[in-house]
N, C-alpha and C. Protein backbone atom coordinates (compact mmCIF):
# COMPACT_ATOMS: atom_id res chain seq x y z
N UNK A 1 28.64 109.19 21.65
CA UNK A 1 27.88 109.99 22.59
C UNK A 1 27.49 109.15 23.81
N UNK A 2 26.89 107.66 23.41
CA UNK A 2 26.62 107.16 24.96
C UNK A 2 27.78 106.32 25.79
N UNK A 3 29.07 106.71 25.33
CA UNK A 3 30.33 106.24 25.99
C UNK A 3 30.66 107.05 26.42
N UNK A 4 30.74 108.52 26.01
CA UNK A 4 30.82 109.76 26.62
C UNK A 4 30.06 110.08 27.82
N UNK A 5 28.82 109.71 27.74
CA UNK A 5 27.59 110.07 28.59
C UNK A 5 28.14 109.21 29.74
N UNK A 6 28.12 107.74 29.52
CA UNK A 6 28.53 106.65 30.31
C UNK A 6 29.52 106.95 31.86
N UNK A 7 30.85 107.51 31.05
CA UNK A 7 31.86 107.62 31.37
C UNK A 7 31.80 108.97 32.09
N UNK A 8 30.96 110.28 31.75
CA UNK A 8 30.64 111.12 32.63
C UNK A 8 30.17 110.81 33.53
N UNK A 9 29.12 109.80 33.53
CA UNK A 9 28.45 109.76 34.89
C UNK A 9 29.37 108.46 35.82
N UNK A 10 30.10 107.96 35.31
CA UNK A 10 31.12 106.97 36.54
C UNK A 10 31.85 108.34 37.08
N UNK A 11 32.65 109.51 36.47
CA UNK A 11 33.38 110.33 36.47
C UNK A 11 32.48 110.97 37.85
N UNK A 12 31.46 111.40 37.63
CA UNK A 12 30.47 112.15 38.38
C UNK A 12 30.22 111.42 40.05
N UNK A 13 30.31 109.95 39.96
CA UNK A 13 30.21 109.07 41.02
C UNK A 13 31.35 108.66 41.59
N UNK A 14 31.90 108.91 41.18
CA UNK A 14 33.62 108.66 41.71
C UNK A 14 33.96 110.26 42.10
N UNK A 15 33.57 111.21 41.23
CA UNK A 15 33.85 112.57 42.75
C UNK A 15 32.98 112.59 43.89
N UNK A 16 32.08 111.98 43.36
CA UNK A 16 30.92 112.47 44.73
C UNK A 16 31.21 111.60 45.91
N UNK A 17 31.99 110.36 45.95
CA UNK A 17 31.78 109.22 46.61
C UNK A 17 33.43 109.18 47.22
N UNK A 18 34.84 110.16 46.38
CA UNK A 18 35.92 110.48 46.96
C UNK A 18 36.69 108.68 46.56
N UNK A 19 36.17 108.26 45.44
CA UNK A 19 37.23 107.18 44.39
C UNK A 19 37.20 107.72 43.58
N UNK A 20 38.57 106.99 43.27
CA UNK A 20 39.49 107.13 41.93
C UNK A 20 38.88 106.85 40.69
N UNK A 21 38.74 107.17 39.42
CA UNK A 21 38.06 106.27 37.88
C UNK A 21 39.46 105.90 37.58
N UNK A 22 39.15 105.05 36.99
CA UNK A 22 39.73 104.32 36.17
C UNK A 22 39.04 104.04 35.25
N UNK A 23 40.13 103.49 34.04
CA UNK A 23 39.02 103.42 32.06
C UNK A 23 39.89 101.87 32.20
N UNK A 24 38.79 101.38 31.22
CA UNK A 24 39.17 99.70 30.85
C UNK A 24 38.89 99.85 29.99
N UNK A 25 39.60 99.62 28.76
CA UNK A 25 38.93 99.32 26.94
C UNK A 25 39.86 98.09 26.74
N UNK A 26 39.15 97.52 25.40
CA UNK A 26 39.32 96.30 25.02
C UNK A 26 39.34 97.11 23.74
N UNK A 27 40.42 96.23 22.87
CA UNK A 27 41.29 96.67 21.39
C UNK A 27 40.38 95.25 20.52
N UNK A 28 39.20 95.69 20.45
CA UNK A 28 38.83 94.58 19.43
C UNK A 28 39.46 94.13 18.66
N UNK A 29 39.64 92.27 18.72
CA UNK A 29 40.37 91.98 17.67
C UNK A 29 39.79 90.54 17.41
N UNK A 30 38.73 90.37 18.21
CA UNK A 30 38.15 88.90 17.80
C UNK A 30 38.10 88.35 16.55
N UNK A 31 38.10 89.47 15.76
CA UNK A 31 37.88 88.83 14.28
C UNK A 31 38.91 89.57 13.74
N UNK A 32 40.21 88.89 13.56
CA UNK A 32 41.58 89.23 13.62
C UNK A 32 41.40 89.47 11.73
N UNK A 33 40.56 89.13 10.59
CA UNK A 33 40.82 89.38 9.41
C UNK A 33 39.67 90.65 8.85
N UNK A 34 39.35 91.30 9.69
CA UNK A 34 38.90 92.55 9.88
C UNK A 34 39.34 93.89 9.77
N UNK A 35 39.82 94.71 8.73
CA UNK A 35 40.47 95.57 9.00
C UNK A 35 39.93 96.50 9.65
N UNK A 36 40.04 97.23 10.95
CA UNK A 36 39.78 98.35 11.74
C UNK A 36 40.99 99.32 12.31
N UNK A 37 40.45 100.84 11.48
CA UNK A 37 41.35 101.98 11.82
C UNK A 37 41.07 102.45 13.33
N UNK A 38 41.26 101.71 14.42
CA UNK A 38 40.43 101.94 15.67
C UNK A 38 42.20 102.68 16.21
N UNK A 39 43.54 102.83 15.92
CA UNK A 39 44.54 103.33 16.35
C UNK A 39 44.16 105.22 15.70
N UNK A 40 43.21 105.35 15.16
CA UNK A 40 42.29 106.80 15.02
C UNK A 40 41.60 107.34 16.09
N UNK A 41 41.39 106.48 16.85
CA UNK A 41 40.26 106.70 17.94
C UNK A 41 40.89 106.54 19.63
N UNK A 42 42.33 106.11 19.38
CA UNK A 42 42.91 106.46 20.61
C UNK A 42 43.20 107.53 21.27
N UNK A 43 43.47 108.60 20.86
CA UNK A 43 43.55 109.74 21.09
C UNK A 43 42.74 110.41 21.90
N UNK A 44 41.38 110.22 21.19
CA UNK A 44 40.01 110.86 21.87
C UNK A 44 40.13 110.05 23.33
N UNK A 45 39.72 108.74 23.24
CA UNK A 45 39.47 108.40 24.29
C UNK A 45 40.29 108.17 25.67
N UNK A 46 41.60 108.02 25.75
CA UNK A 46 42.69 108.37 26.29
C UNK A 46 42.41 109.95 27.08
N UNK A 47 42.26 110.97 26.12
CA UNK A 47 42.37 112.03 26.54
C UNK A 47 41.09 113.13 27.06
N UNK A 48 40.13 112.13 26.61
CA UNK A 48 38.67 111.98 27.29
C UNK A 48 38.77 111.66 28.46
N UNK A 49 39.26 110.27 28.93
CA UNK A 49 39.06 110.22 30.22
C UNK A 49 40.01 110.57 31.57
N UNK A 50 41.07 111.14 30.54
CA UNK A 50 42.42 111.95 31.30
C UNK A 50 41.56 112.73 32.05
N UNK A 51 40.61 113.78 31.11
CA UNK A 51 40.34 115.19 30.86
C UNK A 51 38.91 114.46 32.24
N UNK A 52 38.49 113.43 32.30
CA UNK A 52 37.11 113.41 33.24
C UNK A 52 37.47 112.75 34.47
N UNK A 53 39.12 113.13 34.77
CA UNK A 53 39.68 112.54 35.97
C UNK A 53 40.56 111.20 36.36
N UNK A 54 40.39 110.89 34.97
CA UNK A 54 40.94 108.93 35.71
C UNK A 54 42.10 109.19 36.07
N UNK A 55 42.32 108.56 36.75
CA UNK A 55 43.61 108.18 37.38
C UNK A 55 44.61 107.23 36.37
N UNK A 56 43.81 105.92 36.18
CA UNK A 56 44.97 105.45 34.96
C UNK A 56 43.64 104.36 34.27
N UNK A 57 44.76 104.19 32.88
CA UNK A 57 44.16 103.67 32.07
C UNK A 57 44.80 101.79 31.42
N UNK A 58 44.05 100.98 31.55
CA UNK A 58 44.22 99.59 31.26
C UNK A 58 43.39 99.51 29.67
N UNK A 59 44.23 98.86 29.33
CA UNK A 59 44.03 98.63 28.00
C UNK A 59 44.50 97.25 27.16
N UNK A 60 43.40 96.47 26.97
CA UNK A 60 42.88 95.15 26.72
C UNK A 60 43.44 94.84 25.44
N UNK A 61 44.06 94.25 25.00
CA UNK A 61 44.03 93.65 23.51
C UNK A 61 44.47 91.71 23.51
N UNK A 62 44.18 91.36 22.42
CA UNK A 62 44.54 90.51 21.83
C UNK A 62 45.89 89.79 21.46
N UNK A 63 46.06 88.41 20.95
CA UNK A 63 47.43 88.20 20.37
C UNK A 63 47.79 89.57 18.87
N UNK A 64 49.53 89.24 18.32
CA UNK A 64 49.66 89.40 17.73
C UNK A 64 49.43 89.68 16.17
N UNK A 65 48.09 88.81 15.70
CA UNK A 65 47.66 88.56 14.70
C UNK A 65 46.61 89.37 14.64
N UNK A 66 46.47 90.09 15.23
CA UNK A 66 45.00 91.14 14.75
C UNK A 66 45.43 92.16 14.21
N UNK A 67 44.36 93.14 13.82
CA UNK A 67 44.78 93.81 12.75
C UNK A 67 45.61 95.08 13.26
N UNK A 68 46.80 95.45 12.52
CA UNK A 68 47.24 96.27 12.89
C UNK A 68 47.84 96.75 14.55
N UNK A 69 48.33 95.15 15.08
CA UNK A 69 48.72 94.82 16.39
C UNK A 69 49.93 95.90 16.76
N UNK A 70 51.05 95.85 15.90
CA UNK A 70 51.97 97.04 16.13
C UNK A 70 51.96 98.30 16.16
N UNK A 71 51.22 98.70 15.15
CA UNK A 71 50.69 100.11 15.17
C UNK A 71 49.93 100.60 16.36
N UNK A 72 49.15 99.99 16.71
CA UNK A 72 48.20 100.07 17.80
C UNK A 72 48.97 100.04 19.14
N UNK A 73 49.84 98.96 19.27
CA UNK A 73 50.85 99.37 20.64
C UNK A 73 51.44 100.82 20.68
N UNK A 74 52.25 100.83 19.25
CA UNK A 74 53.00 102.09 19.12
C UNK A 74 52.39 103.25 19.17
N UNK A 75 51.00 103.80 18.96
CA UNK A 75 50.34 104.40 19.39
C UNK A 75 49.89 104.50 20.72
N UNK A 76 49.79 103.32 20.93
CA UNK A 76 48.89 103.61 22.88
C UNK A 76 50.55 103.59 23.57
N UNK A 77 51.10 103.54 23.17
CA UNK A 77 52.42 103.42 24.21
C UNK A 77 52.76 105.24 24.30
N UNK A 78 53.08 105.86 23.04
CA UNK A 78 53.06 107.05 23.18
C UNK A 78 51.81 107.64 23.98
N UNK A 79 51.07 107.83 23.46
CA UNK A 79 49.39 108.27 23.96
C UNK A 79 49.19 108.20 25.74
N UNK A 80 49.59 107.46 25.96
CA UNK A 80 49.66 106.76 27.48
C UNK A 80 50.30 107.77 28.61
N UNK A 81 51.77 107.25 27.60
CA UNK A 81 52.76 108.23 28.23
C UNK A 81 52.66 109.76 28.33
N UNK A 82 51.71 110.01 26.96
CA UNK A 82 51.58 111.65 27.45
C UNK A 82 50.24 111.97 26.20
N UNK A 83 49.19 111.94 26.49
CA UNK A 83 47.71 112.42 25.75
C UNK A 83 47.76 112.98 25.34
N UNK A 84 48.97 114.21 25.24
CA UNK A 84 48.97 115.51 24.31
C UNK A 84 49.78 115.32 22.75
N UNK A 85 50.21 114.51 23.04
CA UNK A 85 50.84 114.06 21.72
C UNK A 85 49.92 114.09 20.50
N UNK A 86 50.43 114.18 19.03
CA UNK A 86 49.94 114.15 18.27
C UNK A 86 49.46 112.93 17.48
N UNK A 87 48.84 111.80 17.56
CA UNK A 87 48.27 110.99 17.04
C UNK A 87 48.67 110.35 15.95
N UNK A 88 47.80 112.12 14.89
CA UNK A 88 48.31 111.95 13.60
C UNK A 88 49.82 111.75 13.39
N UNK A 89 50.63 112.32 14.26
CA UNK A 89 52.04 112.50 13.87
C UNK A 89 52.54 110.78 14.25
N UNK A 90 51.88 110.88 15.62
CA UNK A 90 52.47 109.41 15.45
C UNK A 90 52.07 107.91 14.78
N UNK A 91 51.09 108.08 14.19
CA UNK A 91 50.46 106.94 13.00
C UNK A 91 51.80 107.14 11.87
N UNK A 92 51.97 108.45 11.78
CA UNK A 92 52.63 108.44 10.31
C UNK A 92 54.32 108.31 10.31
N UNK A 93 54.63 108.16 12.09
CA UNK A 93 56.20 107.58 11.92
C UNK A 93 56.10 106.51 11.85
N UNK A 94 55.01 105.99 12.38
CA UNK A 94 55.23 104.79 12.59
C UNK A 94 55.16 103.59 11.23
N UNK A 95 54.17 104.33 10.51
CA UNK A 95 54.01 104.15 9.33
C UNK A 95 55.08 104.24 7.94
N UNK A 96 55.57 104.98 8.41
CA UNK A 96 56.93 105.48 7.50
C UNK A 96 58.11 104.57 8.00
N UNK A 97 58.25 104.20 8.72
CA UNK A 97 59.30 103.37 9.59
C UNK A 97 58.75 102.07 9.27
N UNK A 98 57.76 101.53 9.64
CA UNK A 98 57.30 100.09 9.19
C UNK A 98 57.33 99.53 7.95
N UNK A 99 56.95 100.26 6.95
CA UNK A 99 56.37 100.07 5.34
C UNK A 99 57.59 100.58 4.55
N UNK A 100 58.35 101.18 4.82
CA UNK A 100 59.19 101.63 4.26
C UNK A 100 58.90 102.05 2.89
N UNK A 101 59.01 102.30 2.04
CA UNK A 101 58.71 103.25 0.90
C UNK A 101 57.35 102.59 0.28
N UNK A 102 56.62 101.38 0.54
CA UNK A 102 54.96 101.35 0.90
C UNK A 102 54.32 102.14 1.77
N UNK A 103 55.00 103.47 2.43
CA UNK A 103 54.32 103.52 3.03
C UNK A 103 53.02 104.82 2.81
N UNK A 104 53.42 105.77 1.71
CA UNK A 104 52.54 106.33 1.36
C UNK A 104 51.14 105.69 0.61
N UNK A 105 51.22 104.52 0.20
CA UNK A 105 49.89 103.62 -0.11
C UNK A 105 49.19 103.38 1.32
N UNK A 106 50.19 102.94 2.33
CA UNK A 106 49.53 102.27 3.31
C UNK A 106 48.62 103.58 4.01
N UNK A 107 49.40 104.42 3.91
CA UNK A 107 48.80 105.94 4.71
C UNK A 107 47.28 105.98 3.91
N UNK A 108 47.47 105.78 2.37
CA UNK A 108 45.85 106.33 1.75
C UNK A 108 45.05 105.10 2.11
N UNK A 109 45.33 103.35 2.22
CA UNK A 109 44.61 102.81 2.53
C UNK A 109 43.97 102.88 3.88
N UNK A 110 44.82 103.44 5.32
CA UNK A 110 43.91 103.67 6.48
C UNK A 110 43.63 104.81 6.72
N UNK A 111 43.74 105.92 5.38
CA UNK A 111 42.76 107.09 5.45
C UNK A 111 41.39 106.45 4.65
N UNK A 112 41.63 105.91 3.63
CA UNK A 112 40.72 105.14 3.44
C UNK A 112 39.43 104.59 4.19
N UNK A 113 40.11 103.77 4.85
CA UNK A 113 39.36 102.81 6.17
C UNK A 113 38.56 103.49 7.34
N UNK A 114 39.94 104.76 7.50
CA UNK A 114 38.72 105.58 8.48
C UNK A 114 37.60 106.08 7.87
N UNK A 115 37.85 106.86 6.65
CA UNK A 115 36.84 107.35 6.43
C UNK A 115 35.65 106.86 6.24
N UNK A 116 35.94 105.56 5.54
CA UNK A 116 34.41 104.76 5.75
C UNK A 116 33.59 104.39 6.95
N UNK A 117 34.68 104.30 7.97
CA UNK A 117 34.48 103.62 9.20
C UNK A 117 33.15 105.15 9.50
N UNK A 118 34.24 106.23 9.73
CA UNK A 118 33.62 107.41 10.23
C UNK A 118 32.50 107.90 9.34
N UNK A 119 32.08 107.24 7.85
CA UNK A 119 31.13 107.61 7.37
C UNK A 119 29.79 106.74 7.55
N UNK A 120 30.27 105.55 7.82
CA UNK A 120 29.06 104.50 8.62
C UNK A 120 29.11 104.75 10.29
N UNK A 121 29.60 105.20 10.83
CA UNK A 121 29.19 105.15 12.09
C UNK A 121 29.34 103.60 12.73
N UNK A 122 30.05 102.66 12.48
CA UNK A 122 30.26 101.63 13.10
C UNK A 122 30.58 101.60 14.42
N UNK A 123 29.77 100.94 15.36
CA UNK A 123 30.11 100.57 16.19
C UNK A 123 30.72 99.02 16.98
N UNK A 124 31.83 98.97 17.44
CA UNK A 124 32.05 97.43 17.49
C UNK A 124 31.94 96.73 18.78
N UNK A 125 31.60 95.96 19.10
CA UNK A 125 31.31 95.08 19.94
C UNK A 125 31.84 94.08 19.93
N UNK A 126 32.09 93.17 21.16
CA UNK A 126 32.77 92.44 21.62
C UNK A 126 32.70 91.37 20.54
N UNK A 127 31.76 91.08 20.39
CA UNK A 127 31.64 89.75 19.79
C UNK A 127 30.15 89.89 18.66
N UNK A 128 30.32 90.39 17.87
CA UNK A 128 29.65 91.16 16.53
C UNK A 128 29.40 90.00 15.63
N UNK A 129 28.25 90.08 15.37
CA UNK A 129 27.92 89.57 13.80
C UNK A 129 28.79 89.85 12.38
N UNK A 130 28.94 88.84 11.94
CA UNK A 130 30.20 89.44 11.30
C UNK A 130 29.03 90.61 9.82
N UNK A 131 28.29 90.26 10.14
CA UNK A 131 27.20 91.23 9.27
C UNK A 131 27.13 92.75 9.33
N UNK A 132 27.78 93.22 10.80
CA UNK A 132 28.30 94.00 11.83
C UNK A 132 29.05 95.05 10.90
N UNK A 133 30.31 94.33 10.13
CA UNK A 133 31.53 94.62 9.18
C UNK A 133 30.76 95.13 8.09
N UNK A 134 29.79 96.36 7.87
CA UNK A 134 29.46 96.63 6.74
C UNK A 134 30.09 98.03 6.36
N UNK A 135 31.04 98.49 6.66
CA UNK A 135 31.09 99.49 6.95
C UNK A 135 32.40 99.71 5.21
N UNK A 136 32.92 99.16 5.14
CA UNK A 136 33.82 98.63 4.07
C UNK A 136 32.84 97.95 2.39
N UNK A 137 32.54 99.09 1.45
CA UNK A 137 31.95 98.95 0.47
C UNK A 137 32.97 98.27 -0.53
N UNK A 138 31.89 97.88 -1.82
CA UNK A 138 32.60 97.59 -2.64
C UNK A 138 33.57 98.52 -3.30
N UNK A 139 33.66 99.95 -3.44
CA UNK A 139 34.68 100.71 -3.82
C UNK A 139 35.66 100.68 -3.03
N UNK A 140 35.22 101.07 -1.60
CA UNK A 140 36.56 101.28 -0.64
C UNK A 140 37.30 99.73 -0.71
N UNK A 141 36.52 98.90 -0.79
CA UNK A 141 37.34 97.57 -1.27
C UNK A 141 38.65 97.38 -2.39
N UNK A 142 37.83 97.51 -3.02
CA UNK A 142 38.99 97.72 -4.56
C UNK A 142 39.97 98.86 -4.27
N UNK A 143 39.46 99.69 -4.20
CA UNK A 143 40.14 101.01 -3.88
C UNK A 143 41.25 100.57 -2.86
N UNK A 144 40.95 100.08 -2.01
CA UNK A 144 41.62 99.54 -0.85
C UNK A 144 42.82 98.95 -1.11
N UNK A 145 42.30 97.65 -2.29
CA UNK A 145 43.47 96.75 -2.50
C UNK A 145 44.28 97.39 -3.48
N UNK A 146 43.78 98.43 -4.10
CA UNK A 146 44.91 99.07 -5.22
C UNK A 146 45.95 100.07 -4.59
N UNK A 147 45.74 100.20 -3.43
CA UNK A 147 46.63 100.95 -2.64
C UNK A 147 47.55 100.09 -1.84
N UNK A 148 47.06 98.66 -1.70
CA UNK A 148 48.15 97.60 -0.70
C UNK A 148 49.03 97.50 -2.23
N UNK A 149 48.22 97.09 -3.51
CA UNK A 149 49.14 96.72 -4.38
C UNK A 149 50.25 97.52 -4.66
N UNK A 150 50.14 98.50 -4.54
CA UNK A 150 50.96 99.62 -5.27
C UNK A 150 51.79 99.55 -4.00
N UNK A 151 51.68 99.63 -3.00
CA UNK A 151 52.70 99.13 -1.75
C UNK A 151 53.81 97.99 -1.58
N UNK A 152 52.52 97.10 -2.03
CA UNK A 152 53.46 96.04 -2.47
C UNK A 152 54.63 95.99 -3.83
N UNK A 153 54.13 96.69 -4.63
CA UNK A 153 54.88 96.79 -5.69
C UNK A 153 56.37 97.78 -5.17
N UNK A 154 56.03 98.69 -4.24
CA UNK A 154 57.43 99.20 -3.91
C UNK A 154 58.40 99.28 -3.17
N UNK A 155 57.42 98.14 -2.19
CA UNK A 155 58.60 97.02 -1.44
C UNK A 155 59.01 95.86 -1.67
N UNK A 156 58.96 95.94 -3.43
CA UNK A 156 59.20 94.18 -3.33
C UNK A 156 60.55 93.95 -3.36
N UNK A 157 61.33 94.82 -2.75
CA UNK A 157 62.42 94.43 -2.90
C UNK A 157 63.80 94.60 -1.45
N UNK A 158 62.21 94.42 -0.77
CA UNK A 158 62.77 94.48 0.26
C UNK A 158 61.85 93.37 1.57
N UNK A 159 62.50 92.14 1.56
CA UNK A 159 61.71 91.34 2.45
C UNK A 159 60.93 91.48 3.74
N UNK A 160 61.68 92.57 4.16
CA UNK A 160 61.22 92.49 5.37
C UNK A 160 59.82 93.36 5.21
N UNK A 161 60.19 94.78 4.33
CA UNK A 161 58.75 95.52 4.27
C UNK A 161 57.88 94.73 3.41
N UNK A 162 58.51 94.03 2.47
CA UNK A 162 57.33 93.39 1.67
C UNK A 162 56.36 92.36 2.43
N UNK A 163 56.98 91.45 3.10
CA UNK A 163 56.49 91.01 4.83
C UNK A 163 54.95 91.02 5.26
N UNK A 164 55.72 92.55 5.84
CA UNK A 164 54.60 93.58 6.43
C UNK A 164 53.43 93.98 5.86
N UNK A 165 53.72 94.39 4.51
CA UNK A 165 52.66 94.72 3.31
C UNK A 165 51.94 93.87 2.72
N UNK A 166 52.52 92.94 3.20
CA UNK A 166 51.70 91.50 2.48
C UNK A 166 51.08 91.15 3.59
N UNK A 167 51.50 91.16 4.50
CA UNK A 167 50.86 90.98 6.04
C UNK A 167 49.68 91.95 5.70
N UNK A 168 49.85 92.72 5.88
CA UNK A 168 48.43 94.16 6.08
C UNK A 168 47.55 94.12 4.80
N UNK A 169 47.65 93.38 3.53
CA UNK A 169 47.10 92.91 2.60
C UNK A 169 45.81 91.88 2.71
């Protein structure tokens, strides 16, 4: 709500004043062993600030090693190119294509993740206490890793997805 609010009122000062908006976000990844379903939340905001005029959108991230670095391109690359796209649809090619027959575990572990995320209300910040990260209980934990395992168990026979799955592990 107060990024929304925020972003209305630059929106509001940039018609009145006859400039352009522009959006700047940053892809938290400071704490690269963090898992965050934040490639959930592109959608909205992308098409939030399409919808409140911007002109274009810059978008901040990190090296390679943060969480869920590919997915997250492959999402904002579509998203970018056209806001109307489906999100969901594209998490789950991408997902299906990456993990290869892990990939229905990997799907319940970052339905998983959101849902906790979206049931704590986390908010993240640049540079967070790692105390911050509470959002991930001891069930969704376990729960969590019994869904990488079972991933892992059905790519092990394939290096490259097993890789990946062990990577996102």
């Amino acid at each position: 709500k107060n990024y929304l609010r925020l972003a209305t009122s630059w929106a509001d000062i940039c018609k009145k004043s006859g400039a352009e908006l522009y959006s700047y976000d940053y892809l938290y990844s400071a704490r690269t062993n963090y898992p965050l379903p934040i490639f959930y939340r592109h959608a909205d905001t992308i098409a939030t600030m399409r919808d409140l005029g911007a002109t274009g959108t810059f978008i901040e991230s990190q090296h390679p090693i943060s969480d869920c670095w590919d997915l997250n391109k492959y999402v904002l690359t579509h998203l970018l190119e056209n806001p109307d796209l489906d999100a969901d649809a594209l998490i789950d090619d991408f997902v299906n294509r990456y993990y290869g027959k892990g990939a229905p575990y990997v799907k319940k572990y970052f339905e998983l993740l959101k849902d906790a995320l979206d049931k704590n209300m986390m908010t993240v910040l640049c540079c967070g206490e790692d105390s911050r990260f509470n959002y991930i209980d001891s069930t969704t934990a376990i729960k969590g890793s019994e869904y990488l395992t079972k991933a892992s168990e059905l790519v092990c026979d394939d290096a490259l997805f097993a890789e990946r799955v062990n990577w996102l592990r």
